[in-house]
Structure formats: C-alpha cells, structure tokens
N, C-alpha and C. Protein backbone atom coordinates (compact mmCIF):
# COMPACT_ATOMS: atom_id res chain seq x y z
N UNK A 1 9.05 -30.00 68.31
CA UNK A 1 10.44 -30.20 67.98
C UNK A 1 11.35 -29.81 69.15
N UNK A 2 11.32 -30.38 70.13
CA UNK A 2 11.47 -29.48 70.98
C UNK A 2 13.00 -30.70 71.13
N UNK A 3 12.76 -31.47 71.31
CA UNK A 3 13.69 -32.51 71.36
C UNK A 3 15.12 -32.34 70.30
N UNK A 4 14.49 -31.54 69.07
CA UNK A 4 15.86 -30.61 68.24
C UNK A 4 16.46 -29.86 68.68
N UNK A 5 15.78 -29.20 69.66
CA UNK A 5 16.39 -27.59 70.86
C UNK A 5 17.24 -28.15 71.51
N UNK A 6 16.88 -29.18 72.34
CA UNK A 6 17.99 -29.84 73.38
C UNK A 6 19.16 -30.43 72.57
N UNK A 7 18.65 -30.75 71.41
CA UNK A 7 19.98 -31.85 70.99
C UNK A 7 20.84 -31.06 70.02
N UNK A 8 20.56 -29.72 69.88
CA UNK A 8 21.41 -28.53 69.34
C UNK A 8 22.06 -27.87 70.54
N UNK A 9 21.63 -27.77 71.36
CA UNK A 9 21.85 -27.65 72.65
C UNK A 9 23.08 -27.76 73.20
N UNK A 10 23.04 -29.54 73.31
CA UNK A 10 24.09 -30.15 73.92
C UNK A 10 25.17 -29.97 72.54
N UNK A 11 25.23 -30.28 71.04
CA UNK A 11 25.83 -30.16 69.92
C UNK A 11 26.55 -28.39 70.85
N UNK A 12 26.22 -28.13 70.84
CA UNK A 12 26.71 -26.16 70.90
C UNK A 12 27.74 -26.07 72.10
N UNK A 13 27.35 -27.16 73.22
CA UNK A 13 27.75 -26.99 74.39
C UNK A 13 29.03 -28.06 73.96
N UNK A 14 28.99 -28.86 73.26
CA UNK A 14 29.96 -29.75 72.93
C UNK A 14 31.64 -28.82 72.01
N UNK A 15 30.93 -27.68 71.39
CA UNK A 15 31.64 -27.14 70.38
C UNK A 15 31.78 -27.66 69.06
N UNK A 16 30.42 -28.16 68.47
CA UNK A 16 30.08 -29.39 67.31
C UNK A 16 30.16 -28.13 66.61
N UNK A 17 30.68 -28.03 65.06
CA UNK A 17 30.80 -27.62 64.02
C UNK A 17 29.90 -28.89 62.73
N UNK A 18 29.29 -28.21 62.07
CA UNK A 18 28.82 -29.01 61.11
C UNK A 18 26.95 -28.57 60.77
N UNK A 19 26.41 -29.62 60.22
CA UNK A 19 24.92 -29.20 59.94
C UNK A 19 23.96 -30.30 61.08
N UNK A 20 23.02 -30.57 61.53
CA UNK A 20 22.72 -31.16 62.27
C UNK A 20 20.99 -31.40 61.19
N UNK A 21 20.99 -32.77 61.07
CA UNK A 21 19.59 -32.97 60.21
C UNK A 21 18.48 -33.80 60.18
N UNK A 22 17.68 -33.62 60.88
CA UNK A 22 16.65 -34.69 61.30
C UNK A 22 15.77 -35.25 59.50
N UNK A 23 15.22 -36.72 60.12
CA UNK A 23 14.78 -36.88 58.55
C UNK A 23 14.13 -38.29 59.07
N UNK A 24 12.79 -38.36 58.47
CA UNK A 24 11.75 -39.79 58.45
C UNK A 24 12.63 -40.51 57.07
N UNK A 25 12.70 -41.78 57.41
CA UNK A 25 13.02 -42.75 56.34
C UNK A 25 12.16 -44.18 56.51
N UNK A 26 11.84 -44.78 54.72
CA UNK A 26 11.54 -45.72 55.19
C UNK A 26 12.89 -46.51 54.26
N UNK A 27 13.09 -47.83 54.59
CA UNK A 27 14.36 -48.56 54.38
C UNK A 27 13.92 -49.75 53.34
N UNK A 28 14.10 -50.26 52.39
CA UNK A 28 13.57 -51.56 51.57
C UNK A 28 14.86 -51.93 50.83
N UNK A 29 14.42 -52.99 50.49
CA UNK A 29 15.53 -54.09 49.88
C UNK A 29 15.01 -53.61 48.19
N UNK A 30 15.85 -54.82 47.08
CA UNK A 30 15.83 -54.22 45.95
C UNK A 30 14.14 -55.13 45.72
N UNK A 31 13.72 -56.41 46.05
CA UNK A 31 12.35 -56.84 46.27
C UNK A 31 11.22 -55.94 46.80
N UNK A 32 11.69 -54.56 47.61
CA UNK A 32 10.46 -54.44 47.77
C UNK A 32 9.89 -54.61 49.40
N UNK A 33 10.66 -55.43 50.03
CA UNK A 33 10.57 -55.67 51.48
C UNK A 33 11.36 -54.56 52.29
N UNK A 34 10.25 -54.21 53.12
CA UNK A 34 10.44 -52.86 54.27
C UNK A 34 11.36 -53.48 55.21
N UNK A 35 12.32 -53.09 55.30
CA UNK A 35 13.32 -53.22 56.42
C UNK A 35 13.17 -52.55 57.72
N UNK A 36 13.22 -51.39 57.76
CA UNK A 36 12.81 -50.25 58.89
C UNK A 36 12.32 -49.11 58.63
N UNK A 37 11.80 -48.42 59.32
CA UNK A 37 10.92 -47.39 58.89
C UNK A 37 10.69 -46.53 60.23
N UNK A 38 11.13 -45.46 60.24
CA UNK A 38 10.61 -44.60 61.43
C UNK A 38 9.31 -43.22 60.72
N UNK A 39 8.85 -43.22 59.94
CA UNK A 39 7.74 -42.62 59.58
C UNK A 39 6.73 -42.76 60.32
N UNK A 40 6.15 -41.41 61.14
CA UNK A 40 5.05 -41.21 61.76
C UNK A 40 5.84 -40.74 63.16
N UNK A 41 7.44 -41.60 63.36
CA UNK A 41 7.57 -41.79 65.03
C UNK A 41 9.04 -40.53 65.01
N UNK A 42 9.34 -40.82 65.89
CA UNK A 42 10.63 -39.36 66.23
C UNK A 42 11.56 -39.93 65.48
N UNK A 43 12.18 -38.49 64.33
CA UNK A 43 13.31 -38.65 63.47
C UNK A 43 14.42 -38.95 63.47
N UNK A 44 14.69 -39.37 62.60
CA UNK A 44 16.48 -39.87 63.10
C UNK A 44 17.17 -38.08 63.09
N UNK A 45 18.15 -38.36 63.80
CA UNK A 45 19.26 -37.15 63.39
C UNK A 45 20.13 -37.50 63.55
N UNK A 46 21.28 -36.61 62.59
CA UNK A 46 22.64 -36.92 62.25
C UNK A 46 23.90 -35.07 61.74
N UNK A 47 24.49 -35.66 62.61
CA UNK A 47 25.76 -34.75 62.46
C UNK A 47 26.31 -34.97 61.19
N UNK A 48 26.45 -34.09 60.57
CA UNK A 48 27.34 -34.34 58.92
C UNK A 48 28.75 -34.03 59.36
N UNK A 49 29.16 -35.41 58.62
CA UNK A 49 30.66 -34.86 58.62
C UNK A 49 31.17 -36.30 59.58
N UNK A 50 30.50 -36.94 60.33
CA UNK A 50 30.83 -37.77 61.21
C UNK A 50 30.50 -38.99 61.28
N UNK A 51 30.27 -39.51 59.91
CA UNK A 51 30.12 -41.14 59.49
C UNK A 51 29.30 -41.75 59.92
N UNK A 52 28.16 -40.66 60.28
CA UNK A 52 27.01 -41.81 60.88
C UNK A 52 26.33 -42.96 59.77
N UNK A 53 26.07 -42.30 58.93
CA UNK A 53 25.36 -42.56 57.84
C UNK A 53 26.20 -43.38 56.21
N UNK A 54 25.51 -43.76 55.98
CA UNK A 54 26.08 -44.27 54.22
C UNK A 54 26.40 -43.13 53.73
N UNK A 55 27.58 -43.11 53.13
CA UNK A 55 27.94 -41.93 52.37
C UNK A 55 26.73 -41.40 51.62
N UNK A 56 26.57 -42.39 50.64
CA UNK A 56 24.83 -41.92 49.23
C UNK A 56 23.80 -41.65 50.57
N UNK A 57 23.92 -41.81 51.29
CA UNK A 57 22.82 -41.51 52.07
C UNK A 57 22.89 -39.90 52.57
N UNK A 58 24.04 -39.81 53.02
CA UNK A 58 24.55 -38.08 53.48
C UNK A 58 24.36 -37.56 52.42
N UNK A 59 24.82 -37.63 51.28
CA UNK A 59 25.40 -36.75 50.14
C UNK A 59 24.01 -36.49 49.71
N UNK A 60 23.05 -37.47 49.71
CA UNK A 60 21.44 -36.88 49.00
C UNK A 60 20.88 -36.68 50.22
N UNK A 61 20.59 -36.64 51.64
CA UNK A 61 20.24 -35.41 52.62
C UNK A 61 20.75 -34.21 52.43
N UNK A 62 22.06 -33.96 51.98
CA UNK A 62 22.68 -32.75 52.03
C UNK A 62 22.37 -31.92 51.19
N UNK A 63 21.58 -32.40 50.32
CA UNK A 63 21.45 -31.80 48.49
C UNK A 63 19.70 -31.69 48.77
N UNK A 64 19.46 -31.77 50.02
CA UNK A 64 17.92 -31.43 50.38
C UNK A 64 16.87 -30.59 51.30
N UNK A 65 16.40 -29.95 50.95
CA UNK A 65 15.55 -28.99 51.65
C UNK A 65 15.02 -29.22 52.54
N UNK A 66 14.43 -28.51 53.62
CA UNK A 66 13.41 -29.08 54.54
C UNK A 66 12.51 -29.18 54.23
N UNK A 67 11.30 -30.29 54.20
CA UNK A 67 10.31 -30.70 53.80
C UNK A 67 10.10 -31.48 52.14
N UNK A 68 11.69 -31.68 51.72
CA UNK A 68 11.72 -32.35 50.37
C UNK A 68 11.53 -33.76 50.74
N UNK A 69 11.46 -34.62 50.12
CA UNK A 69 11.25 -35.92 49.43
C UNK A 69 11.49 -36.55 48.42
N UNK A 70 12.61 -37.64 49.24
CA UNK A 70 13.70 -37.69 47.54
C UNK A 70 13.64 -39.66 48.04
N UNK A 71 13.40 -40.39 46.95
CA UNK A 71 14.02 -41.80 46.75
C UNK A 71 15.52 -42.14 46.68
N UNK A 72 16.22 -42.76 47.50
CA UNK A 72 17.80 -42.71 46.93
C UNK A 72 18.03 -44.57 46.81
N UNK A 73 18.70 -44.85 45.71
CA UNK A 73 19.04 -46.21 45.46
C UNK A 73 20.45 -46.73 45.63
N UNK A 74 20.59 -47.12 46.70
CA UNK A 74 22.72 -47.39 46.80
C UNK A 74 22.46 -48.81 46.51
N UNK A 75 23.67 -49.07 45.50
CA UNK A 75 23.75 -50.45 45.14
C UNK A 75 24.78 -51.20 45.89
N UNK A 76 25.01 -52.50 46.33
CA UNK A 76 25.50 -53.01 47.18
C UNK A 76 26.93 -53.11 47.28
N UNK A 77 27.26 -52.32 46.30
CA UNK A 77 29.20 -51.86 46.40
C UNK A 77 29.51 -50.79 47.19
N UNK A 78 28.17 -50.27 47.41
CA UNK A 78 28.29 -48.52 47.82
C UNK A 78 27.40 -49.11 49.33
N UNK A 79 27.20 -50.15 49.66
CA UNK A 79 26.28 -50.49 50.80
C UNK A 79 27.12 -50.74 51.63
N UNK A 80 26.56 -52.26 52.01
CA UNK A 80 27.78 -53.27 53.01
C UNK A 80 28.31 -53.62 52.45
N UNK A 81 28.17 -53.79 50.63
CA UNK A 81 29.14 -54.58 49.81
C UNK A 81 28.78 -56.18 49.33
N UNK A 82 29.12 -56.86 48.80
CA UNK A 82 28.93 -58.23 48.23
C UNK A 82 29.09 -59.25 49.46
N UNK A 83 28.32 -59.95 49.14
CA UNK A 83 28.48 -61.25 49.85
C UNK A 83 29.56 -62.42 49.64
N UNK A 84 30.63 -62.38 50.86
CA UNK A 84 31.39 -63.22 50.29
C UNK A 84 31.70 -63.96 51.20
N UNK A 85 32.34 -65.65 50.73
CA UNK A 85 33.00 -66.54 51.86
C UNK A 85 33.83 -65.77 53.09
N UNK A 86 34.79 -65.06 52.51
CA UNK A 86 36.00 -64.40 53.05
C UNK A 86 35.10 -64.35 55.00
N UNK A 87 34.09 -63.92 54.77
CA UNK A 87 33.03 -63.66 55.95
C UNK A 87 32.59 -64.99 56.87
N UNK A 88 32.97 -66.35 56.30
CA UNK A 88 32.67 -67.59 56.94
C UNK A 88 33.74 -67.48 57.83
N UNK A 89 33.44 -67.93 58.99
CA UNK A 89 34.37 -68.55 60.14
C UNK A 89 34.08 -69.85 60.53
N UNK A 90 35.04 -71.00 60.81
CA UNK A 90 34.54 -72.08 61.54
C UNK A 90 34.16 -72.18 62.64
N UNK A 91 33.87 -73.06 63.63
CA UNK A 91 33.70 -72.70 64.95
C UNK A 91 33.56 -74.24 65.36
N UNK A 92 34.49 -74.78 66.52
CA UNK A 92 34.04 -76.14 66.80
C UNK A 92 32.31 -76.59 67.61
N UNK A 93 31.75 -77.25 66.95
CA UNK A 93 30.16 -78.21 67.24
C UNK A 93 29.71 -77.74 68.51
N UNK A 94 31.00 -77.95 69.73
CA UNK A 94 30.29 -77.68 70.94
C UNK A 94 30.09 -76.25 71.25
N UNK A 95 30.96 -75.29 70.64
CA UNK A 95 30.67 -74.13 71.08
C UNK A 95 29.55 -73.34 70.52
N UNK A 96 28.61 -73.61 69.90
CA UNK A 96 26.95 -73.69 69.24
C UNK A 96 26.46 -74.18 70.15
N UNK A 97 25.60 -73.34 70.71
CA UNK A 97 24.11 -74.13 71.52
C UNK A 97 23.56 -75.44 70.43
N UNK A 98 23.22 -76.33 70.92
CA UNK A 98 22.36 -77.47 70.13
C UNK A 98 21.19 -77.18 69.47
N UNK A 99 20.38 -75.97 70.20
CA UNK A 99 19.18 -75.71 69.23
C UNK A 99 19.63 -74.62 68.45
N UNK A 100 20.64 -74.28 68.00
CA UNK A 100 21.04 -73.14 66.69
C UNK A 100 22.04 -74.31 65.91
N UNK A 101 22.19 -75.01 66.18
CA UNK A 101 23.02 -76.13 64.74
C UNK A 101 21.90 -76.54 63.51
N UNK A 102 21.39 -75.37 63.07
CA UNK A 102 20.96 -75.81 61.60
C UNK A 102 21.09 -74.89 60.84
N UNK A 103 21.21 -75.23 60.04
CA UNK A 103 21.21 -74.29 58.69
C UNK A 103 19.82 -73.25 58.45
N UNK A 104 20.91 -71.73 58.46
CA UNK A 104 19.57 -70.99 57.92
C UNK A 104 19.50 -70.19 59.71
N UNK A 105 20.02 -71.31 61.21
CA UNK A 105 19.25 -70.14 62.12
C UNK A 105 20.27 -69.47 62.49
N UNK A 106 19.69 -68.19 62.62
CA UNK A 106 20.11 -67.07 62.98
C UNK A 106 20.35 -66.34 64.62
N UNK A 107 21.75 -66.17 65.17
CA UNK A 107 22.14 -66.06 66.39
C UNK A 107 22.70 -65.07 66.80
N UNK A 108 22.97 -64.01 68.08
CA UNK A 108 24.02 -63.03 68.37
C UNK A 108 25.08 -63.68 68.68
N UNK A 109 26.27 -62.95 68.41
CA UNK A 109 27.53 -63.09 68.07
C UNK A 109 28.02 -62.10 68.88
N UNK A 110 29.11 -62.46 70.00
CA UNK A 110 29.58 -61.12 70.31
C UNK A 110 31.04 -61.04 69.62
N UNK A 111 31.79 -59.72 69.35
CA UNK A 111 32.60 -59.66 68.73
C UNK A 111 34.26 -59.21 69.63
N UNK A 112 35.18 -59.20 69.89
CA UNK A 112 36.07 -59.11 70.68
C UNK A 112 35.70 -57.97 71.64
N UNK A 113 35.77 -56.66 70.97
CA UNK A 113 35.30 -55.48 71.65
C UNK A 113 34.27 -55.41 72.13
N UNK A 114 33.11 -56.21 72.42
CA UNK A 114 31.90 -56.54 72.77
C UNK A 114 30.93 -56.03 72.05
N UNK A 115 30.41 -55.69 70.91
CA UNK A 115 29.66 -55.39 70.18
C UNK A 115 29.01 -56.86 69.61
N UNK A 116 28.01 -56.72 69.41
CA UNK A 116 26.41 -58.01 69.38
C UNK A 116 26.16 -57.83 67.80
N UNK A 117 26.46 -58.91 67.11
CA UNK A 117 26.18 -59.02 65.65
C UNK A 117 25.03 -60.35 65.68
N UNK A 118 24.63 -60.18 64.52
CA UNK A 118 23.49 -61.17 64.32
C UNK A 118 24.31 -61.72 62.60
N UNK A 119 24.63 -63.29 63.08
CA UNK A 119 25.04 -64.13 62.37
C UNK A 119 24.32 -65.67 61.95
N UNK A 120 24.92 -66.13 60.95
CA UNK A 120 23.51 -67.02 60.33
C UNK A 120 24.32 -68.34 60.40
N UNK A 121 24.16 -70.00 60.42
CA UNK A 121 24.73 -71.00 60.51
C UNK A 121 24.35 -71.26 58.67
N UNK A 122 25.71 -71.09 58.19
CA UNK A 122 25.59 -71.83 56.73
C UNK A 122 25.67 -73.04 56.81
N UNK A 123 26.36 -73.74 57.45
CA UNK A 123 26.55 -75.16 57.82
C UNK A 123 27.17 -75.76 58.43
N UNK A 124 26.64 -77.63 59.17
CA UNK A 124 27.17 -78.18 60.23
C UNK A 124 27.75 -79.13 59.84
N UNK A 125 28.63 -79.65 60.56
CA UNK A 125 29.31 -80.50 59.97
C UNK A 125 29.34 -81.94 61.58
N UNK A 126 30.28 -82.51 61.35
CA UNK A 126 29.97 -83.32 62.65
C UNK A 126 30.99 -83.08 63.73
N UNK A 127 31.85 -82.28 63.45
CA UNK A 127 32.60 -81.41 64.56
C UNK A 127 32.92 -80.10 64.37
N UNK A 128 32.29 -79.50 63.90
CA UNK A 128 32.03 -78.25 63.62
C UNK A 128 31.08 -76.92 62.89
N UNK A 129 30.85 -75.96 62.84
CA UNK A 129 29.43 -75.39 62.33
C UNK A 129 30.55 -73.82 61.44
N UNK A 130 29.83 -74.06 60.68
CA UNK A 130 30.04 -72.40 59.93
C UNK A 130 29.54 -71.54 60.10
N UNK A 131 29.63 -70.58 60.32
CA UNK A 131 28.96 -68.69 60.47
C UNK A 131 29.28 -68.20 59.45
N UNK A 132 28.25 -67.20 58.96
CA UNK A 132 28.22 -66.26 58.20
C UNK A 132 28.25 -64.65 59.12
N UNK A 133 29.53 -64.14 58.88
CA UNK A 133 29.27 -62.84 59.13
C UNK A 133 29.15 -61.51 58.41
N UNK A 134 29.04 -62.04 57.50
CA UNK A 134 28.23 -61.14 56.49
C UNK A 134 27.38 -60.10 56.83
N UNK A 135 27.69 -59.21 56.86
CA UNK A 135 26.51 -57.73 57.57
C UNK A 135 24.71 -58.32 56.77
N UNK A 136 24.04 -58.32 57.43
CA UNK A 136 22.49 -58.84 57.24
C UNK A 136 21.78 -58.13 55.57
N UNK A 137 22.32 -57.26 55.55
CA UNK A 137 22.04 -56.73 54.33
C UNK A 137 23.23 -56.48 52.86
N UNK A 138 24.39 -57.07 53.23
CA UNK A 138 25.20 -57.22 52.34
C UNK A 138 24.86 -58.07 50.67
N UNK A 139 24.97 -57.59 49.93
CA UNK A 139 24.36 -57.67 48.73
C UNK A 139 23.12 -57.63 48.10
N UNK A 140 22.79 -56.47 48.82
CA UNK A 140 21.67 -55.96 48.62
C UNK A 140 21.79 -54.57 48.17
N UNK A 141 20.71 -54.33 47.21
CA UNK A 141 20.79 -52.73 46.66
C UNK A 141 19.49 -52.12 47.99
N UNK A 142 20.13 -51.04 48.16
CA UNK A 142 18.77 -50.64 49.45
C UNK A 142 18.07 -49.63 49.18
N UNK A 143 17.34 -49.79 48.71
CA UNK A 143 16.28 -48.17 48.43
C UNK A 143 15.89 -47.52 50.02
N UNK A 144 16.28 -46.12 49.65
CA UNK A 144 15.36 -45.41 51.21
C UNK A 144 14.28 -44.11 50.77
N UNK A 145 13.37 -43.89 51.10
CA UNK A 145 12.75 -42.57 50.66
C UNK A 145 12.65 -42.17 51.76
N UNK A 146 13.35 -40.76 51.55
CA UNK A 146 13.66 -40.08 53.00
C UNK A 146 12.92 -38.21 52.93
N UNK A 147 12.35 -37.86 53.88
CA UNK A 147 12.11 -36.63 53.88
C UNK A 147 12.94 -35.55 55.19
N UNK A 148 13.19 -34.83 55.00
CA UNK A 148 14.31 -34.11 55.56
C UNK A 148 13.08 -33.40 56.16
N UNK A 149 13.30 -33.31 57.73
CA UNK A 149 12.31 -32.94 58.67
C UNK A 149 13.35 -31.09 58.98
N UNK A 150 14.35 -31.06 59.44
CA UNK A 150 15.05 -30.20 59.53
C UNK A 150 16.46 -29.76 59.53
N UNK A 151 16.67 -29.38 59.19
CA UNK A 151 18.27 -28.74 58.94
C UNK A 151 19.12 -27.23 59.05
N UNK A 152 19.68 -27.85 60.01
CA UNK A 152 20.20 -26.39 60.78
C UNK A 152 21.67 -26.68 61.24
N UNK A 153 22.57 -25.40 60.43
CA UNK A 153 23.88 -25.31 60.47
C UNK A 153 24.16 -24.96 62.33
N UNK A 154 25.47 -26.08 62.76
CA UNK A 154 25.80 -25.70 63.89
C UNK A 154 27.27 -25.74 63.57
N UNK A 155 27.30 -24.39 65.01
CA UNK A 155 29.01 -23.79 64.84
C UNK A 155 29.70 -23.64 66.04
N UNK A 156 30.71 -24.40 66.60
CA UNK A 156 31.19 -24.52 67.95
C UNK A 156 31.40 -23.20 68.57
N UNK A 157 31.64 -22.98 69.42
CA UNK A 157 31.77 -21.71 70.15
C UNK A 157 33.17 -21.54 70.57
C-alpha cells in the first residue's frame, strides 16, 4: 500500500481536509453485463467531499468499514438519468466521416472545452446525421459491489 502513503502524502502537503478511501469495484448494468471492474488490480481512491463519485456511491462507501462488502443499486434518476431526445443534436452529412454514417456507430466527440465523449449516430438523413449525446450509461440502473480497501481521515495542516 505503499502507493496510499504517497497519495496521503501529497493530500497533507496540499492541506486536503476530508477522508481519503481506496475501494475494488466491479460495475454492471441492470442485465447483468460487467461494465468495469478493477478487482485484483490497484484501487480506485477518492477524496470525500469532492464530487468524484455518484452521490449513492459516496454515501454507501462512507457507511463502510475497511474490508466490508456491500452491493449498492442506483437507479437511473440517481445515475446519468433517463434517456432523452433533448440529447440529439443535428450535424450537417459532411461533417461525419463517411465510414461512421450509420446507425448504431459509435464515435469521439470533442466538446467545446476539449473534453472526448463517445457518441452514437441515431440517424442519417441525406444532408444530415443525428448524435446521441446521451452519457453511455444513461438509463440504466447500475449495480456496483464494492469493497472498501482503506479509509483514513485526512486533515490539512
């Protein structure tokens, strides 16, 4: 754990106030399909208090011991939320590469501030194509079973 030393470390040297909490998760949809999973490999960690995380996701780490093991179920109001048109944008034909004009494929998107989203073509039309930017997991309930590797209160100096 040595990689917790340093990164409490720099947290201390920063003047971070809060709990600092490493934790294996695996990630699934309401089907059953594994989304991500860092079990076996180096833990996530997260500063409480600082929005890294899904709220239901903080609030049941926080309510957990080291070495517990808890299932948590956020339903998709409490997720990314519902899937809705509001999320379609048009876009004129030519500005689509030719081999992503079909329905169903899936492309990066950069967004003004330069951040890289992954968006889906709902449909083409003959001068123009639709995007879905719909966050990839939006209306979805997401199960995670998470075990809390460690947890240790930090206090700025």
């Amino acid at each position: 754990m040595e990689d917790i030393a340093k990164l409490e470390g720099l947290m201390q040297a920063m003047k971070v106030d809060g709990k600092l909490i490493a934790f294996e998760y695996t990630l699934s949809t309401g089907n059953g399909e594994i989304i991500d999973s860092n079990v076996g490999q180096t833990p996530m960690f997260f500063q409480t208090g600082v929005d890294e995380l899904l709220p239901d996701l903080e609030e049941a780490l926080l309510s957990m011991a080291v070495g517990e093991r808890k299932q948590v179920l956020i339903p998709p109001e409490r997720a990314y939320g519902p899937i809705t048109e509001k999320a379609h944008r048009v876009f004129p034909l030519a500005s689509i590469p030719e081999k992503a004009r079909r329905i169903g494929h899936k492309l990066m998107s950069r967004t003004r501030d330069g951040a890289e989203r992954m968006v889906e073509v709902v449909a083409v039309g003959d001068d123009k194509v639709v995007l879905d930017f719909n966050h990839p997991l939006a209306g979805q309930s997401l199960h995670f079973d998470v075990t809390v590797i460690t947890s240790e209160q930090l206090s700025g100096a």
